[in-house]
PDB file of N, CA and C in Angstrom:
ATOM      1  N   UNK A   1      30.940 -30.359  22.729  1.00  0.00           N
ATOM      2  CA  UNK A   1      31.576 -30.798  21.514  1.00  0.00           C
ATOM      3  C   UNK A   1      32.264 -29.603  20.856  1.00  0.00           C
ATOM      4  N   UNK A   2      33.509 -29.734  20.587  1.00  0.00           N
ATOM      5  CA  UNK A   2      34.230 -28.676  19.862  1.00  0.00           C
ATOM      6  C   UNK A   2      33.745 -28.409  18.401  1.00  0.00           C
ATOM      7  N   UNK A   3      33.768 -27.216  17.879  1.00  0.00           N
ATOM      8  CA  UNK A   3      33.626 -27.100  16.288  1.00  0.00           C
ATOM      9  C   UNK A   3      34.682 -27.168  16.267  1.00  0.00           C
ATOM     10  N   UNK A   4      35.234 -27.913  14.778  1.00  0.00           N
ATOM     11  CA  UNK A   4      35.921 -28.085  14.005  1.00  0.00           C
ATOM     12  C   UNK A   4      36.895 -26.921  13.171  1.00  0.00           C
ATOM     13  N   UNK A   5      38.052 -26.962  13.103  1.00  0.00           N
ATOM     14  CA  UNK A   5      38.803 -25.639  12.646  1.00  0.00           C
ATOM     15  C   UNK A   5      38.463 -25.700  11.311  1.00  0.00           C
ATOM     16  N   UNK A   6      38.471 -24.736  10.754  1.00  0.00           N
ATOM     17  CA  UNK A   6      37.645 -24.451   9.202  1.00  0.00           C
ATOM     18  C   UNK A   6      39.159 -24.196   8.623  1.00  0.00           C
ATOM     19  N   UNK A   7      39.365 -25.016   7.391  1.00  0.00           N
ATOM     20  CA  UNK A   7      40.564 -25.173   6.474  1.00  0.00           C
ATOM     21  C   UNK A   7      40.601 -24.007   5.671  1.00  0.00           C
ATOM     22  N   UNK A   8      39.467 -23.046   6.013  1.00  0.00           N
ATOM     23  CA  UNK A   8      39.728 -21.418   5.331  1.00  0.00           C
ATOM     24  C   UNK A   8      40.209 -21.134   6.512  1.00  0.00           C
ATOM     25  N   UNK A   9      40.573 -19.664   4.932  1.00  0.00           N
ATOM     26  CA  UNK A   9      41.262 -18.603   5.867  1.00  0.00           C
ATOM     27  C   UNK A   9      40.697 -17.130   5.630  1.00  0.00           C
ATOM     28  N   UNK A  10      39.218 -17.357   4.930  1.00  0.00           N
ATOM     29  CA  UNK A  10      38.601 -16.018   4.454  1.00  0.00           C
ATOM     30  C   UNK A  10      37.220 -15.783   5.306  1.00  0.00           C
ATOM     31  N   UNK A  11      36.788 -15.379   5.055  1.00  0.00           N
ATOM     32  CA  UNK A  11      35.280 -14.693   5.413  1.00  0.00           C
ATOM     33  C   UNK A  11      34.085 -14.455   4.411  1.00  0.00           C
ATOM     34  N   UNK A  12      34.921 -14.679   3.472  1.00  0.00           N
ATOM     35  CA  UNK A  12      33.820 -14.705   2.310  1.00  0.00           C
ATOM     36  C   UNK A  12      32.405 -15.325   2.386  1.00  0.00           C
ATOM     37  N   UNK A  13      32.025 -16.194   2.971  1.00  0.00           N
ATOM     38  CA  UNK A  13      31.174 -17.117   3.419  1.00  0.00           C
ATOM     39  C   UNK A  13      29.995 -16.039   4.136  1.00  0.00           C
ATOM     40  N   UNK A  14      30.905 -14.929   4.882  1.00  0.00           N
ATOM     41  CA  UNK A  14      29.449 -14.483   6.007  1.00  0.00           C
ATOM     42  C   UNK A  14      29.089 -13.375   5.734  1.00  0.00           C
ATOM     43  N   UNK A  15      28.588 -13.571   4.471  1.00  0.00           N
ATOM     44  CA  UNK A  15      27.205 -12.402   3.638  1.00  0.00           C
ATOM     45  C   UNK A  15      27.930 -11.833   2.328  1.00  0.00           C
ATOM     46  N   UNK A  16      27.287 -11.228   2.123  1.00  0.00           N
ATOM     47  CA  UNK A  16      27.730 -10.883   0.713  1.00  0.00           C
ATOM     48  C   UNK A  16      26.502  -9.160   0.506  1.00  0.00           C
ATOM     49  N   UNK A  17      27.225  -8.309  -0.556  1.00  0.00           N
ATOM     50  CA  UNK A  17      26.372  -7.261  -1.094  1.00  0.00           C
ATOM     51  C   UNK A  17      25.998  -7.610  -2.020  1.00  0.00           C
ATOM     52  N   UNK A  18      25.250  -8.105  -2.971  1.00  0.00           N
ATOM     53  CA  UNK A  18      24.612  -8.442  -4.238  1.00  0.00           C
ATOM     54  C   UNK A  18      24.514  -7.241  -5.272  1.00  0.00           C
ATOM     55  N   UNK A  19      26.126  -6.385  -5.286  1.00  0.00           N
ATOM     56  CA  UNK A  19      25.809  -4.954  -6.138  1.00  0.00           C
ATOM     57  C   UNK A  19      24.964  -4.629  -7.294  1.00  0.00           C
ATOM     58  N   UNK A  20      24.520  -5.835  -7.871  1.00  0.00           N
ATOM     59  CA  UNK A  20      24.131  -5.551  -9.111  1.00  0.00           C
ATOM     60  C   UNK A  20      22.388  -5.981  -8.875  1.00  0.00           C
ATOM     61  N   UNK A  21      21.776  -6.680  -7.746  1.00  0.00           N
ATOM     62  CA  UNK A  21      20.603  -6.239  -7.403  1.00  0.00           C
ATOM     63  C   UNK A  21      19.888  -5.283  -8.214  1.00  0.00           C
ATOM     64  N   UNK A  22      18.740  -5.765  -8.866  1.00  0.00           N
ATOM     65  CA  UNK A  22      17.935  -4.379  -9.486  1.00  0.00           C
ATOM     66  C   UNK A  22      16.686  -3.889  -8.320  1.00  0.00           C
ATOM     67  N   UNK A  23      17.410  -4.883  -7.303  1.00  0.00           N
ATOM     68  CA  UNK A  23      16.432  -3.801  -5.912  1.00  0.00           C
ATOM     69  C   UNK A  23      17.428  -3.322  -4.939  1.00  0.00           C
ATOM     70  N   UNK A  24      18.323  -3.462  -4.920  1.00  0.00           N
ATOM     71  CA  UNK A  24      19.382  -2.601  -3.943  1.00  0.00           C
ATOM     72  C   UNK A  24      19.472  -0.985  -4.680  1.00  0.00           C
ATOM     73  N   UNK A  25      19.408  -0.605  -3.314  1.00  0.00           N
ATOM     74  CA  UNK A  25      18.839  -0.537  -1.863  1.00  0.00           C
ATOM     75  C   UNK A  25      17.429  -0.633  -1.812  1.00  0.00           C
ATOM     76  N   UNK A  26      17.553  -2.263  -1.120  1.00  0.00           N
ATOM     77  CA  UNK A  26      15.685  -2.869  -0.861  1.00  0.00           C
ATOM     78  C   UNK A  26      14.831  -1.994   0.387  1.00  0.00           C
ATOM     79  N   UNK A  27      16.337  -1.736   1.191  1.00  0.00           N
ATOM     80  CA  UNK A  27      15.907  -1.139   2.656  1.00  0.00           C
ATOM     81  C   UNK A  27      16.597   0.299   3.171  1.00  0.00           C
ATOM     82  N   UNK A  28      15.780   1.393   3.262  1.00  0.00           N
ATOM     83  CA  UNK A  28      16.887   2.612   3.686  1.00  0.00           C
ATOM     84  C   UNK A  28      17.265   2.649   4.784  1.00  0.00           C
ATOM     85  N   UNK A  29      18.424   3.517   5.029  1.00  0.00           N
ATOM     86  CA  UNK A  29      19.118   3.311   6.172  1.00  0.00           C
ATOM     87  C   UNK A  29      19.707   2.352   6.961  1.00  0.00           C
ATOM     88  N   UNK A  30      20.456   1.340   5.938  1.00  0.00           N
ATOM     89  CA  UNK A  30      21.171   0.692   6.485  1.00  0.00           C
ATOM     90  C   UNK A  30      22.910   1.273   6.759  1.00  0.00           C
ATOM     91  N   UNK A  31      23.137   1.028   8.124  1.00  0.00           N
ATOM     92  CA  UNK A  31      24.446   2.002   8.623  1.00  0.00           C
ATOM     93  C   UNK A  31      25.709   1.333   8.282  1.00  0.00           C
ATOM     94  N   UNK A  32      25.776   0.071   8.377  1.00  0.00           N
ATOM     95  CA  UNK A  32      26.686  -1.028   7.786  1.00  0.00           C
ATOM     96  C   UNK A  32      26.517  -1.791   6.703  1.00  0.00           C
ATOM     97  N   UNK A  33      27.783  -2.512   6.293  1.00  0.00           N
ATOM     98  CA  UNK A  33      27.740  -2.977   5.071  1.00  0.00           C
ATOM     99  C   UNK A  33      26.490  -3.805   4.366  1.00  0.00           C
ATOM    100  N   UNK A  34      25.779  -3.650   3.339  1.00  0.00           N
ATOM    101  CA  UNK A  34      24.462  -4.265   3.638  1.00  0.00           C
ATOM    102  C   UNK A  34      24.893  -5.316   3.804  1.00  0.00           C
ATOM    103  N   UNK A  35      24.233  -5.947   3.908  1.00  0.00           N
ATOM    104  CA  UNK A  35      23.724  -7.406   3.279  1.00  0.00           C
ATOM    105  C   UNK A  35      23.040  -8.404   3.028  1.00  0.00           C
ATOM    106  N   UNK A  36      23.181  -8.968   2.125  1.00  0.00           N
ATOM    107  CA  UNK A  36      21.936  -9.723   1.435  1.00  0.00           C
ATOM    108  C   UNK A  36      21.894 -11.171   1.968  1.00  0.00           C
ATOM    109  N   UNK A  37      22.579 -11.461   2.741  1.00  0.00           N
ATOM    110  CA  UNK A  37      22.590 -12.743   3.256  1.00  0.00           C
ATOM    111  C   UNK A  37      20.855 -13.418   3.353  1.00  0.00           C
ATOM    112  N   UNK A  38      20.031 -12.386   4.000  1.00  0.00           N
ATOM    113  CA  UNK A  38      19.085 -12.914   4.406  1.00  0.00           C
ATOM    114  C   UNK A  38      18.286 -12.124   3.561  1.00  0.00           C
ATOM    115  N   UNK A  39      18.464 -12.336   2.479  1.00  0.00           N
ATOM    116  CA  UNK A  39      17.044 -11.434   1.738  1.00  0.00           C
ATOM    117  C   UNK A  39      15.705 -11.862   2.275  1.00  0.00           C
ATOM    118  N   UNK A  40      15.594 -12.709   2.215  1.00  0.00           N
ATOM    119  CA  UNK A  40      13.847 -13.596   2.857  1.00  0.00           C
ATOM    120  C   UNK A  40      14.342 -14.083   4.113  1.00  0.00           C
ATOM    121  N   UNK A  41      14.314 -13.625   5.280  1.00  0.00           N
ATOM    122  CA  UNK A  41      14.210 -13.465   6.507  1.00  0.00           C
ATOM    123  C   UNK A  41      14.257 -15.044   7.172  1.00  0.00           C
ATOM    124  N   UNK A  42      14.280 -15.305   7.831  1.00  0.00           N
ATOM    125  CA  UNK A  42      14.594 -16.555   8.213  1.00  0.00           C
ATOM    126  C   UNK A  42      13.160 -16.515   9.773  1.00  0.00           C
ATOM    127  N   UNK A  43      12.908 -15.518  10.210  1.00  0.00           N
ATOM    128  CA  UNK A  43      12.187 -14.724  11.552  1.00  0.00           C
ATOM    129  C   UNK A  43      10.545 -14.282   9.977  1.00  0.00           C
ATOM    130  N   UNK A  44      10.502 -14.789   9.278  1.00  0.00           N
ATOM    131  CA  UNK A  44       9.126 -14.190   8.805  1.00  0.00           C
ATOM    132  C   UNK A  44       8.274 -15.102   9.372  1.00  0.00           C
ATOM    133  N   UNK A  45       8.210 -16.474   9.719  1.00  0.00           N
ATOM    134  CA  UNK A  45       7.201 -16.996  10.118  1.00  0.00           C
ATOM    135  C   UNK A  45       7.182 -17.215  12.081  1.00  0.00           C
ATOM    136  N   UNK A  46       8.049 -16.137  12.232  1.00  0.00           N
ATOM    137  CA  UNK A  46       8.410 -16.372  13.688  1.00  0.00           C
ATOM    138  C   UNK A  46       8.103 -14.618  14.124  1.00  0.00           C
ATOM    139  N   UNK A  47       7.544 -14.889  15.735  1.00  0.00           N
ATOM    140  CA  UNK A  47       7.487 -13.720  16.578  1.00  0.00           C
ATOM    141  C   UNK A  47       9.017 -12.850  16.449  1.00  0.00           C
ATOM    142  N   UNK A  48       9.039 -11.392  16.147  1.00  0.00           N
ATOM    143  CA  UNK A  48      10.540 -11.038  15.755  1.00  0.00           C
ATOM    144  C   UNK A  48      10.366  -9.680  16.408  1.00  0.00           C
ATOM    145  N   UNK A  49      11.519  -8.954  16.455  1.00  0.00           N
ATOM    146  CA  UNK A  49      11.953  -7.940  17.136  1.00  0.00           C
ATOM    147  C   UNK A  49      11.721  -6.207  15.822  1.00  0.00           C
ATOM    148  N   UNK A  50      11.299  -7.001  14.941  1.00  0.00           N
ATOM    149  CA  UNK A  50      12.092  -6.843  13.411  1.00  0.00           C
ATOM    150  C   UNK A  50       9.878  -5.381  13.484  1.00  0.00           C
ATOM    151  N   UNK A  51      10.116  -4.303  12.446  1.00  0.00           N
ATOM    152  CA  UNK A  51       9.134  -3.478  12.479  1.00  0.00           C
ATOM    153  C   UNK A  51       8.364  -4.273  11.378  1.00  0.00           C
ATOM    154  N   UNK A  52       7.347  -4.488  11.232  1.00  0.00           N
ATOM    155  CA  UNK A  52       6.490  -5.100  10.335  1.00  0.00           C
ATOM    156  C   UNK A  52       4.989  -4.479  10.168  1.00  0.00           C
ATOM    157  N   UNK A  53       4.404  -4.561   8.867  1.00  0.00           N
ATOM    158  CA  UNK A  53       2.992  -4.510   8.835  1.00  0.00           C
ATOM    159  C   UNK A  53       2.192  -5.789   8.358  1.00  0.00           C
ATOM    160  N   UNK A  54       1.042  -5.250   8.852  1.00  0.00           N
ATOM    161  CA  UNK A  54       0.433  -6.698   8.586  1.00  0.00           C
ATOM    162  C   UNK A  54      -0.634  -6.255   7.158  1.00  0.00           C
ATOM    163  N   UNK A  55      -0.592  -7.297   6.131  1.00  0.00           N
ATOM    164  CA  UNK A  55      -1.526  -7.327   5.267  1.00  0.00           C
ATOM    165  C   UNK A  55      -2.471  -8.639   5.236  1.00  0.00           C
ATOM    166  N   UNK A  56      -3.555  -8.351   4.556  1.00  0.00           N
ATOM    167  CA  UNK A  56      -4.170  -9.829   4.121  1.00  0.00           C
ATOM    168  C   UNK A  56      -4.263 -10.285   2.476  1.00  0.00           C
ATOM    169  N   UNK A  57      -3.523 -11.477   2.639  1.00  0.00           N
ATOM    170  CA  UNK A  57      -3.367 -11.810   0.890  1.00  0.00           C
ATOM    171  C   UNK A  57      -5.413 -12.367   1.094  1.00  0.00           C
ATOM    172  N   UNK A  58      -4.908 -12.993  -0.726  1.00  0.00           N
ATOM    173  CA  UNK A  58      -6.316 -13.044  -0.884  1.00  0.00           C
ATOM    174  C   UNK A  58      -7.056 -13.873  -0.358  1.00  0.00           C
ATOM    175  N   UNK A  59      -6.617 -14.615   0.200  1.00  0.00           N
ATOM    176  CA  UNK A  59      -7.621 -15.522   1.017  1.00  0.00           C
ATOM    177  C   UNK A  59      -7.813 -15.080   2.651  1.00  0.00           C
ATOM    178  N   UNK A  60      -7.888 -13.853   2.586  1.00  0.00           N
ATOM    179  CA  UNK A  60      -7.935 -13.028   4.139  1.00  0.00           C
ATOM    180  C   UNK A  60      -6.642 -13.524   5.132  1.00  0.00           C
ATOM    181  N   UNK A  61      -5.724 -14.025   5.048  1.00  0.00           N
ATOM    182  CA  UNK A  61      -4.957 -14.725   5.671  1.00  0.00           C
ATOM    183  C   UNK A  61      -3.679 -13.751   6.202  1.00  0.00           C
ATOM    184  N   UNK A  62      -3.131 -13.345   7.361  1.00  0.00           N
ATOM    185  CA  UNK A  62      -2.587 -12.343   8.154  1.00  0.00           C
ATOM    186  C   UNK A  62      -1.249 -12.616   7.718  1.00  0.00           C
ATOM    187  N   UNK A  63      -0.584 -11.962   6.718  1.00  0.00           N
ATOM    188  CA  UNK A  63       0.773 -11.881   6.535  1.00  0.00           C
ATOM    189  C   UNK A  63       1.714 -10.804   6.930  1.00  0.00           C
ATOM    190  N   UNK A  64       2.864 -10.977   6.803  1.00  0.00           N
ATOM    191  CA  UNK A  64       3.985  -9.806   7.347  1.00  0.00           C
ATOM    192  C   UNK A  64       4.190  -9.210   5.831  1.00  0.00           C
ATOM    193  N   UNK A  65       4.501  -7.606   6.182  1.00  0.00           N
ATOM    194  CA  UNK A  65       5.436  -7.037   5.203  1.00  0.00           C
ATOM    195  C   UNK A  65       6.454  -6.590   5.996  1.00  0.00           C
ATOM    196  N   UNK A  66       7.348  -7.563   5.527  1.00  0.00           N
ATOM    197  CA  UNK A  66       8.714  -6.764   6.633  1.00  0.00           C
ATOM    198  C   UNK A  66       9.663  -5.600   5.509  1.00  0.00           C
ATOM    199  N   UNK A  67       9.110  -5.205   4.146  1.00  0.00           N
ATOM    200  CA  UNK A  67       9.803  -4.597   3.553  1.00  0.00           C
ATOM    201  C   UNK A  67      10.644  -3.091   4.346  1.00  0.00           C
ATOM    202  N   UNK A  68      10.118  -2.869   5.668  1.00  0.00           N
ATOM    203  CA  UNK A  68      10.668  -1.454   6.284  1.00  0.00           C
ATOM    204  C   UNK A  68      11.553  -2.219   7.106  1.00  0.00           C
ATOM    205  N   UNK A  69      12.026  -3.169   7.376  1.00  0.00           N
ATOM    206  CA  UNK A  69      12.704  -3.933   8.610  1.00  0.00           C
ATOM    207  C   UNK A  69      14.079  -3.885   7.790  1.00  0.00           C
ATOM    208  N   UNK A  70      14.979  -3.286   8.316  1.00  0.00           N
ATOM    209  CA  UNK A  70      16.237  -3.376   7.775  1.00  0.00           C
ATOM    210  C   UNK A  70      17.340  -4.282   8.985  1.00  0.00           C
ATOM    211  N   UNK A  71      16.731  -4.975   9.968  1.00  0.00           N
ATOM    212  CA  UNK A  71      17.793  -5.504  11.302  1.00  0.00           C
ATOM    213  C   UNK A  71      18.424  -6.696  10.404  1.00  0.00           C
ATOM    214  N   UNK A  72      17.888  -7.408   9.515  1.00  0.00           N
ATOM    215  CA  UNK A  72      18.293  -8.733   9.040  1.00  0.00           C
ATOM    216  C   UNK A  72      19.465  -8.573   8.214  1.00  0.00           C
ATOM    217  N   UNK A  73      19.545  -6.982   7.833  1.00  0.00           N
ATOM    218  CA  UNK A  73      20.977  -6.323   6.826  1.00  0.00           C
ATOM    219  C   UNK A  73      21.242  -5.900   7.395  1.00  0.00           C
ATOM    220  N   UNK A  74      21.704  -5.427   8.384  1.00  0.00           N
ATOM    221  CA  UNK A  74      23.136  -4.271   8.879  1.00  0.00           C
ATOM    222  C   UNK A  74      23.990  -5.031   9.037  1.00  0.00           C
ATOM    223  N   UNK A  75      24.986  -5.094   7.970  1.00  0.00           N
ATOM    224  CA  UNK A  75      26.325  -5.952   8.391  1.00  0.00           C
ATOM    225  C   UNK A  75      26.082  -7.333   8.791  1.00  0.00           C
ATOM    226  N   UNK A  76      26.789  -8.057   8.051  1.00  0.00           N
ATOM    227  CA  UNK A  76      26.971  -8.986   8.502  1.00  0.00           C
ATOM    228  C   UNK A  76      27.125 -10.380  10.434  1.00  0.00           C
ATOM    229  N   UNK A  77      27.894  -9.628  11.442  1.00  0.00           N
ATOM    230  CA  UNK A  77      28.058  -9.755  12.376  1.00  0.00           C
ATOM    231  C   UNK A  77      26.824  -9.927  13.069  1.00  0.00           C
ATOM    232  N   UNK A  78      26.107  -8.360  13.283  1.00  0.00           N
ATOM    233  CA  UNK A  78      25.350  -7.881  13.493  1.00  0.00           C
ATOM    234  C   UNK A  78      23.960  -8.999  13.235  1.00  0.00           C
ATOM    235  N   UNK A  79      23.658  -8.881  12.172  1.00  0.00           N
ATOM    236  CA  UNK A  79      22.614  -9.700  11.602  1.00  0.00           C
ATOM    237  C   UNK A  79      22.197 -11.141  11.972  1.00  0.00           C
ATOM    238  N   UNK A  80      23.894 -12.065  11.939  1.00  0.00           N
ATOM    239  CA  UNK A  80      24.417 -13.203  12.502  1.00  0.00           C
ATOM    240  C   UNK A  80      23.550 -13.675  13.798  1.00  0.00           C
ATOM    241  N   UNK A  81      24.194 -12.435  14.767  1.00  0.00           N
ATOM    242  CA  UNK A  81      23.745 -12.601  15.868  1.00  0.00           C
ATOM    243  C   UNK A  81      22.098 -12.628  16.691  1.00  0.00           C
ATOM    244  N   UNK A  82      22.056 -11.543  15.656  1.00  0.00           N
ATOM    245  CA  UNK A  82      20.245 -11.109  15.978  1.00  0.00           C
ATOM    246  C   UNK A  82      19.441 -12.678  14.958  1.00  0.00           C
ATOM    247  N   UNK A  83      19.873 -12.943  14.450  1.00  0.00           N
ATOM    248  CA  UNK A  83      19.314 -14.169  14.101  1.00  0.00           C
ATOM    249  C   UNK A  83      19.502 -15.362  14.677  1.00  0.00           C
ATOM    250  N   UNK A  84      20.508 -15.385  15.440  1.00  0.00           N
ATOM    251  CA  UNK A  84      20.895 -16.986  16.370  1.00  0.00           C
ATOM    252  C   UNK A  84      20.258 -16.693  17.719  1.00  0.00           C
ATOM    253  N   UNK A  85      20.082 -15.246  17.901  1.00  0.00           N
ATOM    254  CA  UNK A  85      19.476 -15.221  19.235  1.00  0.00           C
ATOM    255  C   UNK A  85      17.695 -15.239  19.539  1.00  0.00           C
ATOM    256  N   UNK A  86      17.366 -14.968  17.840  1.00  0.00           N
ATOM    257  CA  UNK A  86      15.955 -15.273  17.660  1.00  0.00           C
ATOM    258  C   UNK A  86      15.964 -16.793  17.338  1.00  0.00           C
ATOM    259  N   UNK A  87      16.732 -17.470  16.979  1.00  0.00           N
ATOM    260  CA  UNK A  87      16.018 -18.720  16.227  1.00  0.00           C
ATOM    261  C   UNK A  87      16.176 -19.567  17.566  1.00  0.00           C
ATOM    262  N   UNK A  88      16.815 -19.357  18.441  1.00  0.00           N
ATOM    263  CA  UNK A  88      17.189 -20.465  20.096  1.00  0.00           C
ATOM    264  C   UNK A  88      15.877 -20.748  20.943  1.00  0.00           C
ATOM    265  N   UNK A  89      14.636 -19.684  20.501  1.00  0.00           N
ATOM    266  CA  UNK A  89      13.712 -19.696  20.994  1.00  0.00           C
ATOM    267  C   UNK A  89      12.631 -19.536  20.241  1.00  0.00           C
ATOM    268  N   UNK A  90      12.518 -20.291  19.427  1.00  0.00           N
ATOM    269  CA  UNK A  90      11.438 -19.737  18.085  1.00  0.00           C
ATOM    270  C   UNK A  90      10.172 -19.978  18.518  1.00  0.00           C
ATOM    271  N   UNK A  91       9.101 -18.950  18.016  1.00  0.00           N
ATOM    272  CA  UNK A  91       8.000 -18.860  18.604  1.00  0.00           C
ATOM    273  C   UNK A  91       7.135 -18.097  17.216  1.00  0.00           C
ATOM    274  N   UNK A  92       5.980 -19.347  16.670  1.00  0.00           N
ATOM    275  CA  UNK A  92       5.302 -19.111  15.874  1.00  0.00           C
ATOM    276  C   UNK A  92       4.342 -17.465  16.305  1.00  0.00           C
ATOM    277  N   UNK A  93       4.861 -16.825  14.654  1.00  0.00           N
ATOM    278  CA  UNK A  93       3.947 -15.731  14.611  1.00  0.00           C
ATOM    279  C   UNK A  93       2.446 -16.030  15.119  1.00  0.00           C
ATOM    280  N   UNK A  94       1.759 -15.221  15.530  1.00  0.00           N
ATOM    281  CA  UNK A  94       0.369 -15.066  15.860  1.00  0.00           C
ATOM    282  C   UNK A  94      -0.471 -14.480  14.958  1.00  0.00           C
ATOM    283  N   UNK A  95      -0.447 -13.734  14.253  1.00  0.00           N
ATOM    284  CA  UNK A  95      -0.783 -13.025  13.199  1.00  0.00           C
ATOM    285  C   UNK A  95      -1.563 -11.691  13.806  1.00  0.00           C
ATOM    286  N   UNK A  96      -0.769 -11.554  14.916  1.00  0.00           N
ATOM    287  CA  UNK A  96      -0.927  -9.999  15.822  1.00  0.00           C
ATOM    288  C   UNK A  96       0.324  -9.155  15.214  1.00  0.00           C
ATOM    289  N   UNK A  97      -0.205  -7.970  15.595  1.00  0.00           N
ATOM    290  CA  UNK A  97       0.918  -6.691  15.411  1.00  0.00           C
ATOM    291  C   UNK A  97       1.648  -7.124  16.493  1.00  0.00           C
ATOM    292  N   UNK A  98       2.978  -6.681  16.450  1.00  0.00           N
ATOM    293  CA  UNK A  98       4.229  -6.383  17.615  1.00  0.00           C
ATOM    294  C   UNK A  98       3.622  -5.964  18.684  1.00  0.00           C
ATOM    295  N   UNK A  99       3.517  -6.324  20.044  1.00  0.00           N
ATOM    296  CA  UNK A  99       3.536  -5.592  20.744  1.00  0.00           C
ATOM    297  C   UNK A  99       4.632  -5.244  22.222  1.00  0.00           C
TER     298      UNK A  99
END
């Protein structure tokens, strides 16, 4: 099935910097344009490529801190991709570290 030609003619649509953020810069070392597209990760409840620690909220229960994971912001393109190529195969977190 073909997609449909899009009656734009901008890009505006694929991410955005949120300059006025009173947490930007959420993540250091990002090399490309940030972006905030994915502030809350779309890969948090999924096995990810992405550096994470694990905490336990209060009911002992194994959560992610992906606050050091900057892959979901580098640029727009970038980000796009690493997210369509994680979500084609989604695979519930385990509540293991990366290995």
């Amino acid at each position: 099935m073909a997609h449909p030609v899009s009656p734009h003619s901008t890009t505006h649509y694929m991410g955005f910097t949120h300059v006025q953020c009173e947490y930007l810069p959420c993540h250091q070392g990002v090399k490309n344009e940030f972006n905030c597209l994915f502030c809350y990760c779309p890969l948090v409840l999924l096995q990810c490529p992405g550096p994470y620690r694990i905490y336990h909220d209060q009911h002992g229960t194994a959560r992610k801190d992906c606050s050091g994971c900057k892959l979901p912001h580098n640029g727009y393109e970038r980000s796009w991709q690493l997210m369509m190529k994680w979500l084609r195969d989604p695979r519930p977190w385990d509540g293991q570290p990366r290995s």
